[in-house]
PDB file of N, CA and C in Angstrom:
ATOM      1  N   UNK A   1     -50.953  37.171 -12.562  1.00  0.00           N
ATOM      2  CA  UNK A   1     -50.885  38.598 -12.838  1.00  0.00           C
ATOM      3  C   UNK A   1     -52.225  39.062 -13.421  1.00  0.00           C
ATOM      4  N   UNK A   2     -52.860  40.503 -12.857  1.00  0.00           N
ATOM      5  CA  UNK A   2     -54.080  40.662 -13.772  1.00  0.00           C
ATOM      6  C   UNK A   2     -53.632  41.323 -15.308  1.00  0.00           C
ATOM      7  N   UNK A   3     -54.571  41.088 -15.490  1.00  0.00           N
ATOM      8  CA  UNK A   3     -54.339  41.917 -17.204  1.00  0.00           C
ATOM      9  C   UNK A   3     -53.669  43.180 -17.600  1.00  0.00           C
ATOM     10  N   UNK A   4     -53.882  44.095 -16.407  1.00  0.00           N
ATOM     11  CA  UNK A   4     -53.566  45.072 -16.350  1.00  0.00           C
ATOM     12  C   UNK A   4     -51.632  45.131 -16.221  1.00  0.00           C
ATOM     13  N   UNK A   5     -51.370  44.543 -15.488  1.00  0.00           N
ATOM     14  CA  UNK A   5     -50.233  43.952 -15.008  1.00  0.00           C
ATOM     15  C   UNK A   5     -49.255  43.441 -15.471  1.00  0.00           C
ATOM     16  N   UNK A   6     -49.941  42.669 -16.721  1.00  0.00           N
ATOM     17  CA  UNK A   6     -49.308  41.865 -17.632  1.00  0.00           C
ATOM     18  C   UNK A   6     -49.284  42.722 -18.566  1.00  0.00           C
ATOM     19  N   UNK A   7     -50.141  43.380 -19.427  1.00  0.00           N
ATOM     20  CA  UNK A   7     -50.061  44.740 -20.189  1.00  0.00           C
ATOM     21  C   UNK A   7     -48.597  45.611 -19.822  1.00  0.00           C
ATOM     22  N   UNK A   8     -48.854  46.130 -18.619  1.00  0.00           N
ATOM     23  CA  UNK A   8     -47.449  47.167 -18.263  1.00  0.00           C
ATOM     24  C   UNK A   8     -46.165  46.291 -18.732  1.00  0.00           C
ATOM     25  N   UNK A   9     -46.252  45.297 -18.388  1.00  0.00           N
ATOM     26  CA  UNK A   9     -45.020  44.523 -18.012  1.00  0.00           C
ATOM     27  C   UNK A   9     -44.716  44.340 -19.818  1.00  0.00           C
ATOM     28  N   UNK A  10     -45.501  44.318 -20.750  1.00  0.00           N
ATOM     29  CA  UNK A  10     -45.057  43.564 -22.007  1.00  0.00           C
ATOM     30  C   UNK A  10     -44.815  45.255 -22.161  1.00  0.00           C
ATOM     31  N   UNK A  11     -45.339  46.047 -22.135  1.00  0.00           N
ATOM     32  CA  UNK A  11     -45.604  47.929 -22.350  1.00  0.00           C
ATOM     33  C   UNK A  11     -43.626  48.058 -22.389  1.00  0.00           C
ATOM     34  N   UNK A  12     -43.417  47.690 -21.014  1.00  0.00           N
ATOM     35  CA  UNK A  12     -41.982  48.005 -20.735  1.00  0.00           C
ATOM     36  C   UNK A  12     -41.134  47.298 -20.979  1.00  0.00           C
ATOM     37  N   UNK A  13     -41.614  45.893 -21.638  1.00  0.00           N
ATOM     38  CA  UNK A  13     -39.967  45.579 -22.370  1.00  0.00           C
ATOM     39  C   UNK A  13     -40.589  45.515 -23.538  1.00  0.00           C
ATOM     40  N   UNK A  14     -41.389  46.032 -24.418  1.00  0.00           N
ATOM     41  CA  UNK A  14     -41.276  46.772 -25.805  1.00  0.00           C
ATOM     42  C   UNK A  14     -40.664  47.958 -25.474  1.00  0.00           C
ATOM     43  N   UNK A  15     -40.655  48.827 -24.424  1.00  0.00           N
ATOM     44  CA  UNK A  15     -39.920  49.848 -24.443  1.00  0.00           C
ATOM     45  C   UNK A  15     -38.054  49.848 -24.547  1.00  0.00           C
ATOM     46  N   UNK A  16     -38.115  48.665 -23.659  1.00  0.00           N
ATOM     47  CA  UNK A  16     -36.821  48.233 -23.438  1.00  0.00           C
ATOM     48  C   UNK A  16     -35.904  48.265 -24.731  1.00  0.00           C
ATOM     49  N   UNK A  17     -36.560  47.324 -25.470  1.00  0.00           N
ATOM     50  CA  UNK A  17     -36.389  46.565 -26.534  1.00  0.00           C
ATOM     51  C   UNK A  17     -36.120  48.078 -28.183  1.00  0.00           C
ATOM     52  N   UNK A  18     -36.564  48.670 -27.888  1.00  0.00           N
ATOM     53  CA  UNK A  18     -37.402  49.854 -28.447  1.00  0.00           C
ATOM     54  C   UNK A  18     -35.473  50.875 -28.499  1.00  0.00           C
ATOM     55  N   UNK A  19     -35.446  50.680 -26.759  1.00  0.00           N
ATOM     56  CA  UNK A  19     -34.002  51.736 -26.249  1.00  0.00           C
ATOM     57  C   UNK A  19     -33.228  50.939 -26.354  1.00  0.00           C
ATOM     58  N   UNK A  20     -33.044  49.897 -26.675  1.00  0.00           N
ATOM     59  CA  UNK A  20     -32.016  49.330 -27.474  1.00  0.00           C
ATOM     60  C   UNK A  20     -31.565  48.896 -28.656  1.00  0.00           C
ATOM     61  N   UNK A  21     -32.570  49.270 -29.714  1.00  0.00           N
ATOM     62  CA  UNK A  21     -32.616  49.822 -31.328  1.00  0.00           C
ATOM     63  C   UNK A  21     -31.402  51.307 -31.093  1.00  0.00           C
ATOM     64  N   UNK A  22     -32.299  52.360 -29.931  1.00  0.00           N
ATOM     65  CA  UNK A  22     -31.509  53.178 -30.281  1.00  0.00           C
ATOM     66  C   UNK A  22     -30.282  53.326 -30.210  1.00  0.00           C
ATOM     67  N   UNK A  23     -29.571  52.942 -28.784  1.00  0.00           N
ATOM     68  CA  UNK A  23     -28.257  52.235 -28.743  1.00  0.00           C
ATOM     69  C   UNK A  23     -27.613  51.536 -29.664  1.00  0.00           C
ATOM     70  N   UNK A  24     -28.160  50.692 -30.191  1.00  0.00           N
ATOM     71  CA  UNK A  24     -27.169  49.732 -31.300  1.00  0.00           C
ATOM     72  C   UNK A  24     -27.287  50.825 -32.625  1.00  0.00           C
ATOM     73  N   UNK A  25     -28.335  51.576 -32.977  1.00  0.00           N
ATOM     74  CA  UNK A  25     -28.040  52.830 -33.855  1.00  0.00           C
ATOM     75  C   UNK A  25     -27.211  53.780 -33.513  1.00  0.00           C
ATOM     76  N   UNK A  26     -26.947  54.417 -32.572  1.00  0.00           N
ATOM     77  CA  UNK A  26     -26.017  55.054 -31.884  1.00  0.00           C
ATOM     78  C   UNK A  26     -24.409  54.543 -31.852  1.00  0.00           C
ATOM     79  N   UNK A  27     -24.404  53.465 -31.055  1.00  0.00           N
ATOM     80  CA  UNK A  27     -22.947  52.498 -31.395  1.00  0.00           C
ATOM     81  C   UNK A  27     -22.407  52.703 -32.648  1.00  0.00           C
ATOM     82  N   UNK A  28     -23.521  51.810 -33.716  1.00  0.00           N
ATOM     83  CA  UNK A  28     -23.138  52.070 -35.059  1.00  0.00           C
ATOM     84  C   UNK A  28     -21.935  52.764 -35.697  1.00  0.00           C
ATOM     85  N   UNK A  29     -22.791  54.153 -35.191  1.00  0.00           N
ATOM     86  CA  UNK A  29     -22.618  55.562 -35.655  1.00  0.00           C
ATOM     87  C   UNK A  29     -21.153  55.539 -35.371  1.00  0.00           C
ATOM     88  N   UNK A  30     -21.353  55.673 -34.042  1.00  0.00           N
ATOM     89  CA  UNK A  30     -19.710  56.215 -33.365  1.00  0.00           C
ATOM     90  C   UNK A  30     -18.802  54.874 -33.423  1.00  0.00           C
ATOM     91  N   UNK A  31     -18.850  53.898 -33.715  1.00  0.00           N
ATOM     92  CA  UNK A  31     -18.103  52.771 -34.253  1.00  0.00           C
ATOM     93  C   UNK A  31     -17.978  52.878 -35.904  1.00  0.00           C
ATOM     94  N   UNK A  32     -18.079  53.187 -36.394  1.00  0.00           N
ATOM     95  CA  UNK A  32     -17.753  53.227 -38.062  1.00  0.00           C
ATOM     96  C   UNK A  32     -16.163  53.388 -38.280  1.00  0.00           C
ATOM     97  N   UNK A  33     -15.790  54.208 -37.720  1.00  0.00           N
ATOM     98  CA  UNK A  33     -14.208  54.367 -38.224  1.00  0.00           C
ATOM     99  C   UNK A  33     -13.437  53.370 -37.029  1.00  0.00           C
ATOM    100  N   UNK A  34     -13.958  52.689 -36.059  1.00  0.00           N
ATOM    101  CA  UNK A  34     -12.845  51.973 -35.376  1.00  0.00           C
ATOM    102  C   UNK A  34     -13.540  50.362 -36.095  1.00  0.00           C
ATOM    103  N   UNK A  35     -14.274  50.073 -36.253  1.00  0.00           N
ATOM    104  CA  UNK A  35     -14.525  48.411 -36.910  1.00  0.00           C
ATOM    105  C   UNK A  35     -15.955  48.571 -37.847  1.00  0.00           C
ATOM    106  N   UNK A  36     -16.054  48.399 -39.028  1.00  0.00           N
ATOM    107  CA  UNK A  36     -16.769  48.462 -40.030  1.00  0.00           C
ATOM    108  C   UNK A  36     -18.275  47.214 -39.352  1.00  0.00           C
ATOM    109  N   UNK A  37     -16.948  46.316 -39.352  1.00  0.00           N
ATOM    110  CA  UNK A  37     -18.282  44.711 -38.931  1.00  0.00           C
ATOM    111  C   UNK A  37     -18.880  44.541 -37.950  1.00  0.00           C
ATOM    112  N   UNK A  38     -18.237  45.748 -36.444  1.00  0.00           N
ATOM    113  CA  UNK A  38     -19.348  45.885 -35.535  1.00  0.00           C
ATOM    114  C   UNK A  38     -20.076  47.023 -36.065  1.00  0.00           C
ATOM    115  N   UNK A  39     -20.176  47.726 -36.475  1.00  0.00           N
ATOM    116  CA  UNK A  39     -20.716  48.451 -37.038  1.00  0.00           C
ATOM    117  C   UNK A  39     -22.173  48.023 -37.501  1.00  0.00           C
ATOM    118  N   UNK A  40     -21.963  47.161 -38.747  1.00  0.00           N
ATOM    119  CA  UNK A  40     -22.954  46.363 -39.774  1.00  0.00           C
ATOM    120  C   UNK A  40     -23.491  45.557 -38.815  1.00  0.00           C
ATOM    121  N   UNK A  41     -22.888  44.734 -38.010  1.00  0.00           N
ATOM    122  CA  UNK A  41     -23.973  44.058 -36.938  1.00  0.00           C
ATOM    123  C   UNK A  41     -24.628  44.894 -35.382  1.00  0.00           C
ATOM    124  N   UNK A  42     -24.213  45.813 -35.548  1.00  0.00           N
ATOM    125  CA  UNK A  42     -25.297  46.987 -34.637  1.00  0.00           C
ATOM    126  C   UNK A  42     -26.504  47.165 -35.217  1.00  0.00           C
ATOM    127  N   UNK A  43     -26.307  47.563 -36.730  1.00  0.00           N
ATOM    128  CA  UNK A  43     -27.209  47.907 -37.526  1.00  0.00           C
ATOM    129  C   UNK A  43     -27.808  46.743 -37.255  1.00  0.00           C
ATOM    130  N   UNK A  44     -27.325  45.930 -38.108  1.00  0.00           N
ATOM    131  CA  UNK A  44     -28.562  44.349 -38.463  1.00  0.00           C
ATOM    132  C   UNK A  44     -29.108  44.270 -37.146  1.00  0.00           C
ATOM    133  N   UNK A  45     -28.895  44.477 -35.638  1.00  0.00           N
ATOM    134  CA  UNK A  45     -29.518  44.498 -34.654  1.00  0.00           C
ATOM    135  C   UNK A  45     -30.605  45.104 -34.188  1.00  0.00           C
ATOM    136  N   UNK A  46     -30.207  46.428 -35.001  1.00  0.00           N
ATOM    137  CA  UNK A  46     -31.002  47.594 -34.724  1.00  0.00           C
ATOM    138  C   UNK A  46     -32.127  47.373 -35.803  1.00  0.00           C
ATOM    139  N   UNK A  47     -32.076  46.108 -36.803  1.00  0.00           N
ATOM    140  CA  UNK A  47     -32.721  46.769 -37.603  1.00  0.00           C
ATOM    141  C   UNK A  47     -33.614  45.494 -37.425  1.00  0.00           C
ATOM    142  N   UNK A  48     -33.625  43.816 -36.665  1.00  0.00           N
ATOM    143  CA  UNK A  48     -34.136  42.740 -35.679  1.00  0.00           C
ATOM    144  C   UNK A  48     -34.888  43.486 -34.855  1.00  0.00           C
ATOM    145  N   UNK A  49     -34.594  44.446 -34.038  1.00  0.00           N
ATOM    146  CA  UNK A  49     -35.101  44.298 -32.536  1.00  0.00           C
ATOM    147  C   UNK A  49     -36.388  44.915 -32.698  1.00  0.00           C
ATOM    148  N   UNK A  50     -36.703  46.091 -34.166  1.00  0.00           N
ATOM    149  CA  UNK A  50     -38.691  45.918 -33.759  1.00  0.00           C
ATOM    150  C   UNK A  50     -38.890  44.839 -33.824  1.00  0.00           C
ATOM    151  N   UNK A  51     -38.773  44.089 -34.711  1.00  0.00           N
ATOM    152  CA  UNK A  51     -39.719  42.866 -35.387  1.00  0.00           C
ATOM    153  C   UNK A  51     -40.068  41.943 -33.972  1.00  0.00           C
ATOM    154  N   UNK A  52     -38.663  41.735 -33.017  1.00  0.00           N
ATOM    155  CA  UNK A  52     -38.834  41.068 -31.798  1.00  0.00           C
ATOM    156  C   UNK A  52     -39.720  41.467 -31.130  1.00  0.00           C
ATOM    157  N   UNK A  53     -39.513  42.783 -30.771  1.00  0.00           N
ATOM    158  CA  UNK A  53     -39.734  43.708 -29.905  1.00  0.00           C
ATOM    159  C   UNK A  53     -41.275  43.601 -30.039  1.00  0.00           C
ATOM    160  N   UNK A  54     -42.051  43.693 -31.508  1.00  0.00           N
ATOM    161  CA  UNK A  54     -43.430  43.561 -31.784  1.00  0.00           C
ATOM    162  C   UNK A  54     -44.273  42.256 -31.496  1.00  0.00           C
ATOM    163  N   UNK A  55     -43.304  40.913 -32.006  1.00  0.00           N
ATOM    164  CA  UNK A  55     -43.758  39.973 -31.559  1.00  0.00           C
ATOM    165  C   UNK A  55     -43.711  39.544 -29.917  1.00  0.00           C
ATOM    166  N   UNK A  56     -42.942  39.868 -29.090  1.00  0.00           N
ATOM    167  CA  UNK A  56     -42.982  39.930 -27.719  1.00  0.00           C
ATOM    168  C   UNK A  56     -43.903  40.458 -27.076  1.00  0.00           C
ATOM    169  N   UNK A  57     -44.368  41.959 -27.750  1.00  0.00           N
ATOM    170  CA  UNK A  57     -45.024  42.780 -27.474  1.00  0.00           C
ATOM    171  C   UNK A  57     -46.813  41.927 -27.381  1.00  0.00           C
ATOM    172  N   UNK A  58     -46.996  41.425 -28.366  1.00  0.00           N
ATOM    173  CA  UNK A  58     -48.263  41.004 -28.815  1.00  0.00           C
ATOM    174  C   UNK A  58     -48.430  39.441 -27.918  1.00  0.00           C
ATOM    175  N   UNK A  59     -47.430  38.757 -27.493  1.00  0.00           N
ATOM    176  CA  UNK A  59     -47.433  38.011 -27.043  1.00  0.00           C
ATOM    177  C   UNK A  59     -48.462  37.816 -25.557  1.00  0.00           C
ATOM    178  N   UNK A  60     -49.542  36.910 -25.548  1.00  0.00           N
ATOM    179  CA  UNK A  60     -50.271  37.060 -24.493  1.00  0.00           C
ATOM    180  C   UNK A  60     -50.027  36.336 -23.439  1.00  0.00           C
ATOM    181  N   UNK A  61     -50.811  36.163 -22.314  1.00  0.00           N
ATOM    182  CA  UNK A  61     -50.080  35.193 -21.668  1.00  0.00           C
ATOM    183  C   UNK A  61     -50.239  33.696 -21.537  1.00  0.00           C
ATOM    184  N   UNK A  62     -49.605  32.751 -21.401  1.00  0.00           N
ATOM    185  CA  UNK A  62     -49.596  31.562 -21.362  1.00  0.00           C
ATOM    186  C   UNK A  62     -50.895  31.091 -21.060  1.00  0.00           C
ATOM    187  N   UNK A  63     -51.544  30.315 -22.159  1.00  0.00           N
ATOM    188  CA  UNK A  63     -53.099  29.771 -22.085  1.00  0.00           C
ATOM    189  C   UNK A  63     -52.600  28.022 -21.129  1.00  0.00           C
ATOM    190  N   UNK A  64     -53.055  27.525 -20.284  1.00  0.00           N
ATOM    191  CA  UNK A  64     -53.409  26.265 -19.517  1.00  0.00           C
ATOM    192  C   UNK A  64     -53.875  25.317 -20.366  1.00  0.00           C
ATOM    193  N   UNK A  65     -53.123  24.610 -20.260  1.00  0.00           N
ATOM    194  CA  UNK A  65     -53.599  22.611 -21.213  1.00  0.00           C
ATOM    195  C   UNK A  65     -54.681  22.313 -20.278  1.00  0.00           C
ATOM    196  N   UNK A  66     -55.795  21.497 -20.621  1.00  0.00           N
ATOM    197  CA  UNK A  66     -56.232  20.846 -20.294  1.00  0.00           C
ATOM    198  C   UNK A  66     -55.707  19.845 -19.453  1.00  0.00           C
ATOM    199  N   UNK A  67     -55.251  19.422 -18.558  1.00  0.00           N
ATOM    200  CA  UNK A  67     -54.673  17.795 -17.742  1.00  0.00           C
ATOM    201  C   UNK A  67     -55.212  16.802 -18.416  1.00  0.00           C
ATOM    202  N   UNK A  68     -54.392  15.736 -19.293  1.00  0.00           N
ATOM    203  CA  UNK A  68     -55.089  14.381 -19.890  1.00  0.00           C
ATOM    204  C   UNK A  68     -55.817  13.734 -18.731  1.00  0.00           C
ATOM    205  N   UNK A  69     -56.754  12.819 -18.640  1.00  0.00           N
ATOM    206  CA  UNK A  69     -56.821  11.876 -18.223  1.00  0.00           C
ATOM    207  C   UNK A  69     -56.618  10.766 -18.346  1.00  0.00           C
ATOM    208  N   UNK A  70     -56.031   9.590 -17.500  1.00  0.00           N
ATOM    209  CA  UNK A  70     -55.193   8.679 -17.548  1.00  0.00           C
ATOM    210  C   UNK A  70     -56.447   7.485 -18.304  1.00  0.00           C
ATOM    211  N   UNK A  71     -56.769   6.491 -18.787  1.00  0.00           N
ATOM    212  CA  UNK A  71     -57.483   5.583 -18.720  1.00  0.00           C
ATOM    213  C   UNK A  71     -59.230   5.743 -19.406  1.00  0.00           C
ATOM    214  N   UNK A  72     -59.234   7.297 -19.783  1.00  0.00           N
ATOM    215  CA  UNK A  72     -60.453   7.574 -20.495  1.00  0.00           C
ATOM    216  C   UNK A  72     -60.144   7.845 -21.936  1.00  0.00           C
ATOM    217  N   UNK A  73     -60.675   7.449 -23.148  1.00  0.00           N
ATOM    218  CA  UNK A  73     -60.385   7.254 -24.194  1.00  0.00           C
ATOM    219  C   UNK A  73     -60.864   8.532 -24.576  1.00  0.00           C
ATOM    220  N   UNK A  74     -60.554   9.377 -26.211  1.00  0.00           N
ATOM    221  CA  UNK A  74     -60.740  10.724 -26.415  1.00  0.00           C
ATOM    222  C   UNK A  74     -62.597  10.421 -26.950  1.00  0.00           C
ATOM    223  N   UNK A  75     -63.156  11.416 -26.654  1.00  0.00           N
ATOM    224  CA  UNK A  75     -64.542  11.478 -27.131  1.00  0.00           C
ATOM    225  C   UNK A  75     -64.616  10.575 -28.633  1.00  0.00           C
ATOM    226  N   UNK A  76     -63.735  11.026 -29.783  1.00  0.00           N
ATOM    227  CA  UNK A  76     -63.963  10.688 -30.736  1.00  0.00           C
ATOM    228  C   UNK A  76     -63.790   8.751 -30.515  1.00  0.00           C
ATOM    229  N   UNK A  77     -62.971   8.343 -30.371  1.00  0.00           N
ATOM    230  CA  UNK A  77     -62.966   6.770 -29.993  1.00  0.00           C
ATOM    231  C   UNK A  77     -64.267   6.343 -29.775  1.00  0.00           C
ATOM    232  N   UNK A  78     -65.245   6.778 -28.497  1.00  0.00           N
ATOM    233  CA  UNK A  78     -66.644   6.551 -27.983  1.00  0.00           C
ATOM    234  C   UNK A  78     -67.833   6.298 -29.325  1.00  0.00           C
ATOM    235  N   UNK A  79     -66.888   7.545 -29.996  1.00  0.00           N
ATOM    236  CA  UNK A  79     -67.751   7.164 -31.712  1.00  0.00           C
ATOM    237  C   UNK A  79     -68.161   6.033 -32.284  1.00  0.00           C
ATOM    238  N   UNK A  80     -67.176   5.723 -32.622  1.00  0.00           N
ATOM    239  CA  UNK A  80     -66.866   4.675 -33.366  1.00  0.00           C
ATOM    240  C   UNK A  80     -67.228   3.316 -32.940  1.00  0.00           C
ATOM    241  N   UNK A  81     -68.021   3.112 -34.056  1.00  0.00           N
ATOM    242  CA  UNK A  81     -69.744   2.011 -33.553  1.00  0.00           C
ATOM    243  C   UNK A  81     -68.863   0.804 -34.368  1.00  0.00           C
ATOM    244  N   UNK A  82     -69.672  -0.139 -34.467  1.00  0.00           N
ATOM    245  CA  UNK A  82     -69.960  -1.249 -34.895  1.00  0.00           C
ATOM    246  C   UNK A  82     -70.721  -0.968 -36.762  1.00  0.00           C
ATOM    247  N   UNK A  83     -71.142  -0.209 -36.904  1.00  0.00           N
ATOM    248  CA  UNK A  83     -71.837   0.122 -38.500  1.00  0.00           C
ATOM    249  C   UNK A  83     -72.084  -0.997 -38.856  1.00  0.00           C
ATOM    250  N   UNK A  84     -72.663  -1.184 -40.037  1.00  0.00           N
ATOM    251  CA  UNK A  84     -72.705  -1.914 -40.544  1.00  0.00           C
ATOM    252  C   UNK A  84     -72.070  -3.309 -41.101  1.00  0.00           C
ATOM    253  N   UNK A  85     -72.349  -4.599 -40.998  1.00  0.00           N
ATOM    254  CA  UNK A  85     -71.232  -5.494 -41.172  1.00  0.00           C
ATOM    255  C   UNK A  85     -71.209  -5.540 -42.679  1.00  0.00           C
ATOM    256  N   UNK A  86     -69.841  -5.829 -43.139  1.00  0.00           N
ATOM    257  CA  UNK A  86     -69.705  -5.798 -44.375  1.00  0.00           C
ATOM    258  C   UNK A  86     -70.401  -6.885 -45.850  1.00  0.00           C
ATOM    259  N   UNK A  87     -70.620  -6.401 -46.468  1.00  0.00           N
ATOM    260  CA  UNK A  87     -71.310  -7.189 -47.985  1.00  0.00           C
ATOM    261  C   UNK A  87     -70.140  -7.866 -48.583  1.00  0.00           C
ATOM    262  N   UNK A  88     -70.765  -8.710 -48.557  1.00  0.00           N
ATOM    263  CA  UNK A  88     -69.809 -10.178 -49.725  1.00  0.00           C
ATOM    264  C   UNK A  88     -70.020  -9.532 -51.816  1.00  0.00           C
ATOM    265  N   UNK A  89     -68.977  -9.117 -51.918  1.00  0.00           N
ATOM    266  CA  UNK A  89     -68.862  -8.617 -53.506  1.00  0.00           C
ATOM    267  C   UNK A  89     -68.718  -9.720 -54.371  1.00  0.00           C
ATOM    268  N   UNK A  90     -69.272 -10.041 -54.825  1.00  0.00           N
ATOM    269  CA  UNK A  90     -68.939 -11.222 -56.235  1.00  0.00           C
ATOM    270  C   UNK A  90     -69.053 -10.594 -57.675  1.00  0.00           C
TER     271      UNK A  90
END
């Protein structure tokens, strides 16, 4: 996807995400006198879905691993010399 592409696409399900705060605020509302506890968990939904909605939002797209190679040791290993041989302490 180009950038552009991927932008719209996160654009519209923060929007998504966004119209369904208002819904579960809405529900809420008009649920209060038939069940209290859907009620309170509309809210607590409504009151989750920026925080999601923001972190989704910001979310970029999937960065590529490197491929290991099988049988080549990591740079740092290559380091690691021979130094100095050790001193006899008395």
């Amino acid at each position: 996807m180009s950038p552009d592409e991927e932008f719209a696409h996160r654009r519209r399900r923060y929007l998504l995400m966004m119209l369904g705060r208002v819904v579960c605020f809405f529900g809420a509302v008009a649920l209060v006198k038939v069940s209290v506890l859907l009620s309170v968990l509309l809210l607590i939904g409504g009151a989750v879905l920026p925080w999601c909605a923001v972190l989704l939002a910001n979310d970029g797209p999937a960065k590529k691993r490197p491929t290991a190679q099988i049988g080549v040791m990591p740079h740092s290993q290559h380091e690691l010399g021979g130094g100095p041989p050790p001193q006899d302490v008395l």
